[in-house]
N, C-alpha and C. Protein backbone atom coordinates (compact mmCIF):
# COMPACT_ATOMS: atom_id res chain seq x y z
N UNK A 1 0.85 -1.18 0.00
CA UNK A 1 0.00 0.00 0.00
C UNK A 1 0.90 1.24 0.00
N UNK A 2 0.92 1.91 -0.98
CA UNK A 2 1.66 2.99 -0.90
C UNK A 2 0.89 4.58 0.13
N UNK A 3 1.88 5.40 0.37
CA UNK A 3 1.62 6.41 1.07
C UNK A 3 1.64 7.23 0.63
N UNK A 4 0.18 8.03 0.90
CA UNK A 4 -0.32 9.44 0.05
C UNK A 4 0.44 10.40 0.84
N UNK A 5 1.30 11.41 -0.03
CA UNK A 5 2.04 12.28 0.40
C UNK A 5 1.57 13.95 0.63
N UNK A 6 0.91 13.98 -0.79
CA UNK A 6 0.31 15.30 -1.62
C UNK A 6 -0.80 15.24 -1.33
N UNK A 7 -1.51 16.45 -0.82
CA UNK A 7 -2.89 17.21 -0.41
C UNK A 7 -3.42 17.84 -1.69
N UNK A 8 -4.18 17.22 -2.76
CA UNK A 8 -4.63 18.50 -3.21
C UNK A 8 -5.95 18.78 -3.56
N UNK A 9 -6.31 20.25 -3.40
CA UNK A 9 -7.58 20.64 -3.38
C UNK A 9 -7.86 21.40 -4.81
N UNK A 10 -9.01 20.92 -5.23
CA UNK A 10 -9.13 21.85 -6.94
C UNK A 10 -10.80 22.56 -6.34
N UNK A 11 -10.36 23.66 -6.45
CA UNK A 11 -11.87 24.73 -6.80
C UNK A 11 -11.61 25.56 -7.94
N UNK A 12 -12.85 25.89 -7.81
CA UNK A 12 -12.93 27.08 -9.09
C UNK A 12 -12.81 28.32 -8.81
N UNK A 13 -11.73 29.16 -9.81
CA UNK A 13 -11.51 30.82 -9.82
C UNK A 13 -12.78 31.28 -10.12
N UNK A 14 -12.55 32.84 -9.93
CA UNK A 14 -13.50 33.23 -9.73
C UNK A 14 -13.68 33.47 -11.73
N UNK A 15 -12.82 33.49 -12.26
CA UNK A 15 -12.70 33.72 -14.08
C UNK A 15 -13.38 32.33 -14.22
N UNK A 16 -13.48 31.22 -13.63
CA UNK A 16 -13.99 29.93 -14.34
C UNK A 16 -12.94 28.84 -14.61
N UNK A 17 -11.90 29.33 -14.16
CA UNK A 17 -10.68 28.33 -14.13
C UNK A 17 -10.51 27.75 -12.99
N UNK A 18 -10.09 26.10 -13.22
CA UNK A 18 -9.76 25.50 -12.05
C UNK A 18 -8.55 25.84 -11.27
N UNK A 19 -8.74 25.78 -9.93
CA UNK A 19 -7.77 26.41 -9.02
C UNK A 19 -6.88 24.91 -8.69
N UNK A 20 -6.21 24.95 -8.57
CA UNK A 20 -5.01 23.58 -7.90
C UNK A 20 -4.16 23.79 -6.62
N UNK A 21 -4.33 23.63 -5.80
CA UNK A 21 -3.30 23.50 -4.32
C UNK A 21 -3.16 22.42 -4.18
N UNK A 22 -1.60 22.24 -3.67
CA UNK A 22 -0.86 21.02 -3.30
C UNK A 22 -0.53 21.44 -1.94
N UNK A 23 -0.77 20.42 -0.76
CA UNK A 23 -0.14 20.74 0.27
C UNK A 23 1.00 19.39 0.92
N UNK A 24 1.90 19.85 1.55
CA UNK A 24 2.26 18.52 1.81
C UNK A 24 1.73 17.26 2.64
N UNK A 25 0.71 18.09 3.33
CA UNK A 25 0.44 17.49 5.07
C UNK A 25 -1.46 17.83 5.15
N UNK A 26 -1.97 17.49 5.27
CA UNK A 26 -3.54 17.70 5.94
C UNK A 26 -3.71 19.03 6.50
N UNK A 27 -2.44 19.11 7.53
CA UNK A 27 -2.83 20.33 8.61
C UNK A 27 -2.72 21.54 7.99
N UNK A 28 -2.76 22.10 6.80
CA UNK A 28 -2.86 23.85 6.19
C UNK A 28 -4.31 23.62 6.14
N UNK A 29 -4.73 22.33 5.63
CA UNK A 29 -6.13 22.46 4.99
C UNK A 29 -7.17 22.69 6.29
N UNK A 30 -6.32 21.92 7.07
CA UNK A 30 -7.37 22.08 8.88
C UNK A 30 -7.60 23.06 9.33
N UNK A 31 -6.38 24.13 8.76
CA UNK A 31 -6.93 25.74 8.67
C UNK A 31 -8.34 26.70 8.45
N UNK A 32 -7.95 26.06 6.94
CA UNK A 32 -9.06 26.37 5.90
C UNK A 32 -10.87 25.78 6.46
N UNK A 33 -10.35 24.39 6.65
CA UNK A 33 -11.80 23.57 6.46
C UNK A 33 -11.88 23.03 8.01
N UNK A 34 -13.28 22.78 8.34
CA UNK A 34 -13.70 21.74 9.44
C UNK A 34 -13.38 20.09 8.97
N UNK A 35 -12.54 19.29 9.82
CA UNK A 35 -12.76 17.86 9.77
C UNK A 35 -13.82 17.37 10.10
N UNK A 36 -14.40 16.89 9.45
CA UNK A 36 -15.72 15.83 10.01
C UNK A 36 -16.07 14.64 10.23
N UNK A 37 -14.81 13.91 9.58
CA UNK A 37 -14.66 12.35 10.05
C UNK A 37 -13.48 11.63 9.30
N UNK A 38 -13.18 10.63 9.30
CA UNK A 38 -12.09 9.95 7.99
C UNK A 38 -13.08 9.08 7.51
N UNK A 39 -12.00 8.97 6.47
CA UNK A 39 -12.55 7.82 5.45
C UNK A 39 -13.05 6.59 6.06
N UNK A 40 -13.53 5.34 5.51
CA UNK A 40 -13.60 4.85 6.63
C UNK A 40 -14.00 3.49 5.46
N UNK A 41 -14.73 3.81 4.34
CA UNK A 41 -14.88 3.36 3.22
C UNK A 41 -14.99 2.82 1.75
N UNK A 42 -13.53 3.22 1.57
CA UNK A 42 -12.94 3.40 0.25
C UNK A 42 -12.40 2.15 -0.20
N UNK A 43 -12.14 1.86 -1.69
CA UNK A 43 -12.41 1.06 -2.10
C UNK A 43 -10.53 0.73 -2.20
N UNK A 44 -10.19 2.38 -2.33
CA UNK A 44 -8.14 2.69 -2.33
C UNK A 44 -8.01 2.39 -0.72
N UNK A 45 -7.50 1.31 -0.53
CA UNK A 45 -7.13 1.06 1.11
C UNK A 45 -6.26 1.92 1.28
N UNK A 46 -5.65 2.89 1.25
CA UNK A 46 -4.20 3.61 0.97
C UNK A 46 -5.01 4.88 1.50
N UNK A 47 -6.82 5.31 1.29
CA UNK A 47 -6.89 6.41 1.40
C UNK A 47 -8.01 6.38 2.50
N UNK A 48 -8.35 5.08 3.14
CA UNK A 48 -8.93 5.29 4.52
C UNK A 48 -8.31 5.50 5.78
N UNK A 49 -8.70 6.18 6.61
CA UNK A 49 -8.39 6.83 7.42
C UNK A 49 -8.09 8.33 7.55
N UNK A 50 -8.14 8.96 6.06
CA UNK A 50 -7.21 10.28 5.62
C UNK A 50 -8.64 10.80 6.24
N UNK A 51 -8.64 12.10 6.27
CA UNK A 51 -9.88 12.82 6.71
C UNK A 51 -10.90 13.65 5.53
N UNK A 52 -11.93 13.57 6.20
CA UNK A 52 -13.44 13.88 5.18
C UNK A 52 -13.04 15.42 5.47
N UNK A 53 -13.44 15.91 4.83
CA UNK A 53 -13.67 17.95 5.16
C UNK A 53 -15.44 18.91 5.06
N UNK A 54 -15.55 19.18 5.75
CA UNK A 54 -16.53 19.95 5.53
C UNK A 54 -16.62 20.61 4.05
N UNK A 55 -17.61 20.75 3.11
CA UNK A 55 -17.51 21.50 2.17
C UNK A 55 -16.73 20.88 0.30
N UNK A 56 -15.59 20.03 1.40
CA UNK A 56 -15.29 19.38 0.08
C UNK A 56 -15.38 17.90 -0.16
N UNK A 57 -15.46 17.88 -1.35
CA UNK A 57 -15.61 15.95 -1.82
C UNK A 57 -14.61 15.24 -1.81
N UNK A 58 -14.53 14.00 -1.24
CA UNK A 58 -12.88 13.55 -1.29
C UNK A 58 -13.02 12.55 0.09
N UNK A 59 -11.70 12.43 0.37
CA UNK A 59 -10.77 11.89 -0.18
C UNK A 59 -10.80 11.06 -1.72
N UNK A 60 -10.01 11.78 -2.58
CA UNK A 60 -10.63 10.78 -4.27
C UNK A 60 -9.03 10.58 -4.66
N UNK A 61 -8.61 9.27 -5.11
CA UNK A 61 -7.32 8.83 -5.10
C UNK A 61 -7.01 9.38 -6.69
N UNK A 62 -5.72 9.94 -6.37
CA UNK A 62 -5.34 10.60 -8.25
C UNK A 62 -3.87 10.35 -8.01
N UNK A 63 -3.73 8.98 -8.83
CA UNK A 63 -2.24 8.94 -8.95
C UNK A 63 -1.42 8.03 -7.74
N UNK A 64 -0.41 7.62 -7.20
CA UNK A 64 0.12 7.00 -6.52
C UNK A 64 0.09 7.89 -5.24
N UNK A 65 0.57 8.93 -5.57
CA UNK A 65 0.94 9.43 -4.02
C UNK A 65 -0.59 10.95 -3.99
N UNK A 66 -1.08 11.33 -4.21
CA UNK A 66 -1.93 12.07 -4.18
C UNK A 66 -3.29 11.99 -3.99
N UNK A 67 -3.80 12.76 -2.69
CA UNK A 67 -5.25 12.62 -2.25
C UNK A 67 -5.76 13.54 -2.78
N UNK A 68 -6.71 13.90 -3.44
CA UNK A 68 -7.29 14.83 -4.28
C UNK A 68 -9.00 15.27 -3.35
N UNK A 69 -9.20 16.59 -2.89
CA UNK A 69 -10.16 17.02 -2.62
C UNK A 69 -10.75 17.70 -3.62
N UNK A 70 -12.27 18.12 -3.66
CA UNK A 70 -13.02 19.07 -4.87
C UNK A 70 -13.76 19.72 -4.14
N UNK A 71 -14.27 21.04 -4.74
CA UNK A 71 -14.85 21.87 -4.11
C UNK A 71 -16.43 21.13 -4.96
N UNK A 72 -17.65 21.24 -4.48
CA UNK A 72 -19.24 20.48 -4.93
C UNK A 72 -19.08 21.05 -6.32
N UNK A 73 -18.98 22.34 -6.88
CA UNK A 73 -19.34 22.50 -8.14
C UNK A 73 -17.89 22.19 -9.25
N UNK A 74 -16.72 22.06 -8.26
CA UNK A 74 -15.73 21.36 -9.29
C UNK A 74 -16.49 19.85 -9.58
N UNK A 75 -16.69 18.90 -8.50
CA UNK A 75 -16.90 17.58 -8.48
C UNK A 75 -18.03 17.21 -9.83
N UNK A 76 -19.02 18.11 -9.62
CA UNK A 76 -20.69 18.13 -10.48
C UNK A 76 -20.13 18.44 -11.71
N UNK A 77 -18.72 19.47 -12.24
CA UNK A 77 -18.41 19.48 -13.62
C UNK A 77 -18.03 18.67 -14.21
N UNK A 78 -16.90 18.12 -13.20
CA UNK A 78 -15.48 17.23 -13.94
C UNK A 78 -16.42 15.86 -14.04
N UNK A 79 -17.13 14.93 -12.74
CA UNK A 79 -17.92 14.11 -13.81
C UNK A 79 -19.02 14.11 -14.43
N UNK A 80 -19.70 15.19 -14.69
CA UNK A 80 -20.82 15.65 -16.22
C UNK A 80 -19.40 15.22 -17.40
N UNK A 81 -18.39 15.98 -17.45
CA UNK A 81 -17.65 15.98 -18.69
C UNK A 81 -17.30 14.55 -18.74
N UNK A 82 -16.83 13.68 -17.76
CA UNK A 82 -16.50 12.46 -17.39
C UNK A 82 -17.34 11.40 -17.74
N UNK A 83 -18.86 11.33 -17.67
CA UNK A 83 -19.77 10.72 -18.31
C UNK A 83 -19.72 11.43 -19.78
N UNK A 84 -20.19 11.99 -19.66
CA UNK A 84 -20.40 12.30 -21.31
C UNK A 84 -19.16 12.27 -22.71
N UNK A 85 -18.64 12.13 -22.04
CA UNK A 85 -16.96 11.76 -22.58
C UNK A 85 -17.15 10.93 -23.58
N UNK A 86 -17.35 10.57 -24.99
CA UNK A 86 -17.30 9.84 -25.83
C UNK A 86 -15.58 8.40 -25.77
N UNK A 87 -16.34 7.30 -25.65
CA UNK A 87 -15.36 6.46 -25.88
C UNK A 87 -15.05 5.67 -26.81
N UNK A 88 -13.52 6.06 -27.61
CA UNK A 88 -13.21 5.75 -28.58
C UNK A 88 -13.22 4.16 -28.84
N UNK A 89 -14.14 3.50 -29.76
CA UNK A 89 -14.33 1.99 -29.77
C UNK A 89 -13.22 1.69 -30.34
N UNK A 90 -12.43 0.25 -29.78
CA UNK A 90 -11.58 -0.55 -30.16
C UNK A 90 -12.03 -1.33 -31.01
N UNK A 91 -11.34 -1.51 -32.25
CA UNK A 91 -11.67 -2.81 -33.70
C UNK A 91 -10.73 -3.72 -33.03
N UNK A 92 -11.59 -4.91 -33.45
CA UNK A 92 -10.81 -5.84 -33.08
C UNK A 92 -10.08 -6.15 -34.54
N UNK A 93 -9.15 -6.95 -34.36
CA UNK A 93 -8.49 -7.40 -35.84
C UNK A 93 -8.79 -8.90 -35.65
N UNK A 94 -9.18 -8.92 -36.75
CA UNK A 94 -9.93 -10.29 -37.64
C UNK A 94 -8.17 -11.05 -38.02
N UNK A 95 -7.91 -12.45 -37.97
CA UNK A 95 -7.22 -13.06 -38.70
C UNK A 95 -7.97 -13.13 -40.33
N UNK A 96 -7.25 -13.08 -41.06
CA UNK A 96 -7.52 -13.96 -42.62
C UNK A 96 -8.14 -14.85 -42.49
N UNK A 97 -9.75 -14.84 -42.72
CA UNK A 97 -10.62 -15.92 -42.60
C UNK A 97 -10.01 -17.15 -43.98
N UNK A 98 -9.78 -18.29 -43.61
CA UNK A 98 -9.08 -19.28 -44.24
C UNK A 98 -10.74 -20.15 -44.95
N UNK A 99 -10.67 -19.94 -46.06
CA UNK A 99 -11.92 -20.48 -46.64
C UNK A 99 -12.36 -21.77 -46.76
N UNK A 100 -13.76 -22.08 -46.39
CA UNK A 100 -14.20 -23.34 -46.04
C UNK A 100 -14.65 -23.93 -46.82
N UNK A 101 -14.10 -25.70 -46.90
CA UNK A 101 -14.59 -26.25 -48.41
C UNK A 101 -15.79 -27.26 -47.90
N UNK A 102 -16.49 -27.36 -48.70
CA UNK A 102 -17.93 -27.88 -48.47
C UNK A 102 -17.24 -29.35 -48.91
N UNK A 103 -17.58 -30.28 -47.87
CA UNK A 103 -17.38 -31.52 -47.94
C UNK A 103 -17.85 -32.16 -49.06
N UNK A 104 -17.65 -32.95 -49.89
CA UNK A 104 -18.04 -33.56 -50.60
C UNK A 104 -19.06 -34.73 -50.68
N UNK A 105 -19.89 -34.61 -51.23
CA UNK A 105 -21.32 -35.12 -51.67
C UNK A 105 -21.15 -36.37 -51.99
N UNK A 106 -21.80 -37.50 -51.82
CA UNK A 106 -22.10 -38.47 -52.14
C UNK A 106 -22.67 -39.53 -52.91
């Protein structure tokens, strides 16, 4: 199980651009936000126990070492675009169908 190092929180500027903070440690954000519980449920064993925040969505695992928080109206954009995301279909490749001889008649 590797260890999440990086804190980061994405909200939105006030222009409509996503904001990005990296922290090293939980405790700047304990500043900012109320704790309200840890994880307790996650599916990334690596990211239970980290702590829930008032206000933001998360703990959400991005990457090996990074816990990723969202502010509600980052979370509601990124997966609208995330579902609706067109996925490029894979062709499968066919071998050279080897042609079949009709048994002979009697």
């Amino acid at each position: 199980m590797s260890q999440k190092d990086t804190f980061r929180i994405v909200t939105r500027a006030s222009d409509g651009t996503l904001r990005i903070r990296d922290f090293p440690s939980s405790a700047p954000i304990l500043k900012m936000h109320t704790q309200i519980g840890v994880d307790d449920s996650s599916a990334d064993l690596a990211l239970r126990g980290m702590p829930v925040f008032r206000g933001l969505i998360g703990p959400i695992p991005e990457g090996k070492n990074i816990v990723r928080y969202e502010s509600p109206e980052v979370f509601e954009a990124v997966t609208k675009d995330w579902t609706n995301a067109k996925v490029k279909r894979r062709r499968r490749r066919r071998s050279a169908a080897e042609p079949v001889e009709a048994p002979e008649s009697v």
